[in-house]
Structures are given as structure tokens and as C-alpha cells.
Protein backbone atom coordinates (compact mmCIF):
# COMPACT_ATOMS: atom_id res chain seq x y z
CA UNK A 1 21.43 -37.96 -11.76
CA UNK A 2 24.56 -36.01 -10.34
CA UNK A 3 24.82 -35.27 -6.40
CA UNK A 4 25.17 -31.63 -7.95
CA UNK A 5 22.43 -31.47 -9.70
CA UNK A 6 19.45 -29.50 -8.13
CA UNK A 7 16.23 -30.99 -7.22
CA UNK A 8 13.35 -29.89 -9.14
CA UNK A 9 11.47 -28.06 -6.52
CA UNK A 10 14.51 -25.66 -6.34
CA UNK A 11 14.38 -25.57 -9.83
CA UNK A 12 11.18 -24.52 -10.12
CA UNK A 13 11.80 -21.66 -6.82
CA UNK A 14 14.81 -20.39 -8.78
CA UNK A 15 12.66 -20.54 -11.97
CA UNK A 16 9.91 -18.52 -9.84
CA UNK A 17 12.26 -15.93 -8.27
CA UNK A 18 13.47 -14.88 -11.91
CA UNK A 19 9.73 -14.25 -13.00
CA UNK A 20 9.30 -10.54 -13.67
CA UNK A 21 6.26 -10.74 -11.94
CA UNK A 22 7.93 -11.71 -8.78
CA UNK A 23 9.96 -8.92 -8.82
CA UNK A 24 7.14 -6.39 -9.64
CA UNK A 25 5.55 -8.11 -6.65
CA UNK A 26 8.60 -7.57 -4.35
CA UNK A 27 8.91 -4.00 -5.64
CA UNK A 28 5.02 -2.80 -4.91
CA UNK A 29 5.04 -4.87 -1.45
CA UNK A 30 8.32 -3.02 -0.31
CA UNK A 31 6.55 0.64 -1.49
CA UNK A 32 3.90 -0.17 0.10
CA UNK A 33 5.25 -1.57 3.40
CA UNK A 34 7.88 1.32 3.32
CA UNK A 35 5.47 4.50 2.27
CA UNK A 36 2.49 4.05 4.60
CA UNK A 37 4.80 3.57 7.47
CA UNK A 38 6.73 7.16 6.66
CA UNK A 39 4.10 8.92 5.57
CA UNK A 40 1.76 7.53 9.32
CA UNK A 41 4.91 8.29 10.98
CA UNK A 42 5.05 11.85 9.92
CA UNK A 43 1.27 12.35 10.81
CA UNK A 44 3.06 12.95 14.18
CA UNK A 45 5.91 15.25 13.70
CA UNK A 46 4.53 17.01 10.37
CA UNK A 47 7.97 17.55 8.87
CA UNK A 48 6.90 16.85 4.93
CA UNK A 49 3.80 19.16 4.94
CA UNK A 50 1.01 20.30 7.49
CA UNK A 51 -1.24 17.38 6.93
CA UNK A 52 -4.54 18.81 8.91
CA UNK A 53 -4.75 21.43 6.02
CA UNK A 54 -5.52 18.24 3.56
CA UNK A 55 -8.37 16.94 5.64
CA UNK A 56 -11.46 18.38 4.09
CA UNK A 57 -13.87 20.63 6.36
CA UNK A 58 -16.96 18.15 5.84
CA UNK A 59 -14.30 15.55 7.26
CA UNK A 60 -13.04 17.98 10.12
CA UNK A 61 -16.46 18.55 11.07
CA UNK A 62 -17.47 15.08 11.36
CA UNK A 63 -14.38 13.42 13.65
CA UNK A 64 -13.96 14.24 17.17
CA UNK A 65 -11.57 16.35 18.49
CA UNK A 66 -9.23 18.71 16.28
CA UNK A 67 -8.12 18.02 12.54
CA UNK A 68 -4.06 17.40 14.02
CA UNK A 69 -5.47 14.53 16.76
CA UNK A 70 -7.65 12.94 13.26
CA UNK A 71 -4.42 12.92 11.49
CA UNK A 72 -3.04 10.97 14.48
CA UNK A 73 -5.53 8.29 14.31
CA UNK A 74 -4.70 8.61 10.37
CA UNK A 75 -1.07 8.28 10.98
CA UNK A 76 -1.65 5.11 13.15
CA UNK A 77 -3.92 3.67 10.05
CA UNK A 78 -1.47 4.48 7.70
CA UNK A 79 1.35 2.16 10.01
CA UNK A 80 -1.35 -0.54 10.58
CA UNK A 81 -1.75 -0.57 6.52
CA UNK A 82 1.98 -0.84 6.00
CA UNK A 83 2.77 -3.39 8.80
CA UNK A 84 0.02 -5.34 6.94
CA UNK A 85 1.29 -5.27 3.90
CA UNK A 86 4.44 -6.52 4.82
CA UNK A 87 2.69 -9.84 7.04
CA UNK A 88 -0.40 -10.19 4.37
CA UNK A 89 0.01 -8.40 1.67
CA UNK A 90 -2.87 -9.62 -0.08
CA UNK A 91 -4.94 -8.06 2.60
CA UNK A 92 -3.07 -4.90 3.05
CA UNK A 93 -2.45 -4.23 -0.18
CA UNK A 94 -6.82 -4.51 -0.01
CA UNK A 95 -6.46 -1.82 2.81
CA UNK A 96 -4.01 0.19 1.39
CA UNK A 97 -6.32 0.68 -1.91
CA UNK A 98 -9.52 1.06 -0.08
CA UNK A 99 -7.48 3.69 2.29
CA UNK A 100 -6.25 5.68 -1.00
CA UNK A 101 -9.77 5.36 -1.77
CA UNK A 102 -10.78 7.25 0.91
CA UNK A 103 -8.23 9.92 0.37
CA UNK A 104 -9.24 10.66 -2.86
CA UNK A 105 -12.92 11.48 -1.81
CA UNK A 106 -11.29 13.49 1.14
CA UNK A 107 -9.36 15.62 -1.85
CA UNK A 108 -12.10 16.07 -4.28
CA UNK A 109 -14.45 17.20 -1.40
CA UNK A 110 -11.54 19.52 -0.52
CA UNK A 111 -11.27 20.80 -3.76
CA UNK A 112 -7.67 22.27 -3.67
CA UNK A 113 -5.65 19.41 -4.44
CA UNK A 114 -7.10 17.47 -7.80
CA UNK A 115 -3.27 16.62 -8.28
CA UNK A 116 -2.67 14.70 -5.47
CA UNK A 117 -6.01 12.64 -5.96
CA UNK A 118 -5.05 11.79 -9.54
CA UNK A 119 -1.78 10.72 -7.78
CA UNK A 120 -3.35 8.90 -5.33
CA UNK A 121 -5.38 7.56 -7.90
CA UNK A 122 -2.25 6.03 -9.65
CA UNK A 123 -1.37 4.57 -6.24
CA UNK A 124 -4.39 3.19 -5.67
CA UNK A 125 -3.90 1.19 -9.10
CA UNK A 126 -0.67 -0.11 -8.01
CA UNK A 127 -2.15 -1.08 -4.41
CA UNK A 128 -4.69 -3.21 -7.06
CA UNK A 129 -1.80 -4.91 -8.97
CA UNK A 130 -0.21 -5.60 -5.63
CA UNK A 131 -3.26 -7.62 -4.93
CA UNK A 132 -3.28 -9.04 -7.72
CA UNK A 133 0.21 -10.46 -7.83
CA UNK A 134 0.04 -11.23 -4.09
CA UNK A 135 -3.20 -13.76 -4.95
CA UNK A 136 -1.04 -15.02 -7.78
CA UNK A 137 2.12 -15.36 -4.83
CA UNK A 138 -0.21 -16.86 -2.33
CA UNK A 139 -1.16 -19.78 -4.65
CA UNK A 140 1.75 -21.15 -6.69
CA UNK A 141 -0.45 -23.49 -8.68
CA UNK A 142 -2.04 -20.62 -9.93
CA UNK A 143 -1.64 -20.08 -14.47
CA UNK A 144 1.06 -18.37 -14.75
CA UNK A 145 -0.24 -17.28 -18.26
């Protein structure tokens, strides 16, 4: 064997970095690191919409204080979820769906904005497959069929 030659187990990390599935993985954990941390952030400031007019009455009328202070405990959710994601994103990506989750009842109860909750929806599927591939990441002796 050849002083150049690499030893297997980078072999087989070099093989694993080239999977497509590793790089799906990389792509949905970065989204989902990156977009609950902008969109929690904003919570504060409101610069992409006025996000009190998406919580649902029902919802207003059940959490203390005004609908702008509940989207500040959303916001900080929203950051906790991302943060997550990017330290355990088998867990987060867990939080992140069952958050979207969440959202979507809050927008069918509101009944204005059926797009966004099919969105949200599609998110929520990719939050799934980021929990998926994360289990898959988190045990390398996993099939890889």
C-alpha cells in the first residue's frame, strides 16, 4: 500500500459526503436552521408582514396578553426551533414539523389564508424528510438502500 493512498475510513467519509442524500440533508438542515431564525427574528420588528393579523381569534383569545406580545413568545419559538436544528437536527427538525403543525391549525381556524397552510404543509413534509435523513446521519451503519 502507497503512503498516498487514503485509508479506508476516509474513503468511506469521502464516499459518504458525495451521497445525494447527504447533500439533501445539508440543504433541509441549513433551511431550516436559517428560516426559523429570520422568520422568529422578524416576530419582533414585523418588517415582512404584520404577523398578529395571522394568529387566529380562537388563538388570540386564549394567550395572555395582546396578539403582538404572542407573536413574541412565537418569534422566540421559532429561534429555539432553528438553533435546534442546527445542534440536533433530528430533534428540531421533530419541532420544527410539529411547530408547522400547529400553524396550519392556526390558518385553517383563521380561515383567510388556505395558501399559506398548504405551504406550510409542504414545509412540514420537508421538516419530515429532514428527520428522516438526520436518523439516517446520526447512525452511519444504518442501510443505505
Amino acid at each position: 500500500m502507497s503512503a498516498n493512498a487514503p485509508s479506508p475510513s476516509v474513503t468511506a467519509r469521502l464516499t459518504d459526503r458525495a451521497d445525494p442524500a447527504h447533500h439533501a440533508f445539508l440543504l433541509l438542515r441549513t433551511v431550516f436552521t436559517v428560516a426559523p431564525i429570520a422568520f422568529g427574528l422578524d416576530k419582533f420588528v414585523n418588517l415582512l408582514t404584520d404577523w398578529p393579523g395571522y394568529l387566529a381569534p380562537f388563538a388570540d383569545r386564549i394567550v395572555p396578553g395582546t396578539a403582538q406580545q404572542a407573536m413574541y413568545a412565537v418569534g422566540v419559538i421559532e429561534i429555539v426551533a432553528g438553533l435546534l436544528v442546527a445542534v440536533r437536527p433530528k430533534y428540531g427538525a421533530l419541532v420544527v414539523a410539529a411547530w408547522l403543525a400547529g400553524i396550519i391549525v392556526n390558518l385553517l381556524i383563521l380561515g383567510d389564508f388556505y395558501d399559506v397552510a398548504l405551504r406550510d404543509f409542504g414545509l412540514l413534509v420537508g421538516a419530515l424528510a429532514l428527520w428522516r435523513l438526520a436518523s439516517r446521519q446520526a447512525d452511519p451503519a444504518a442501510p443505505r438502500g
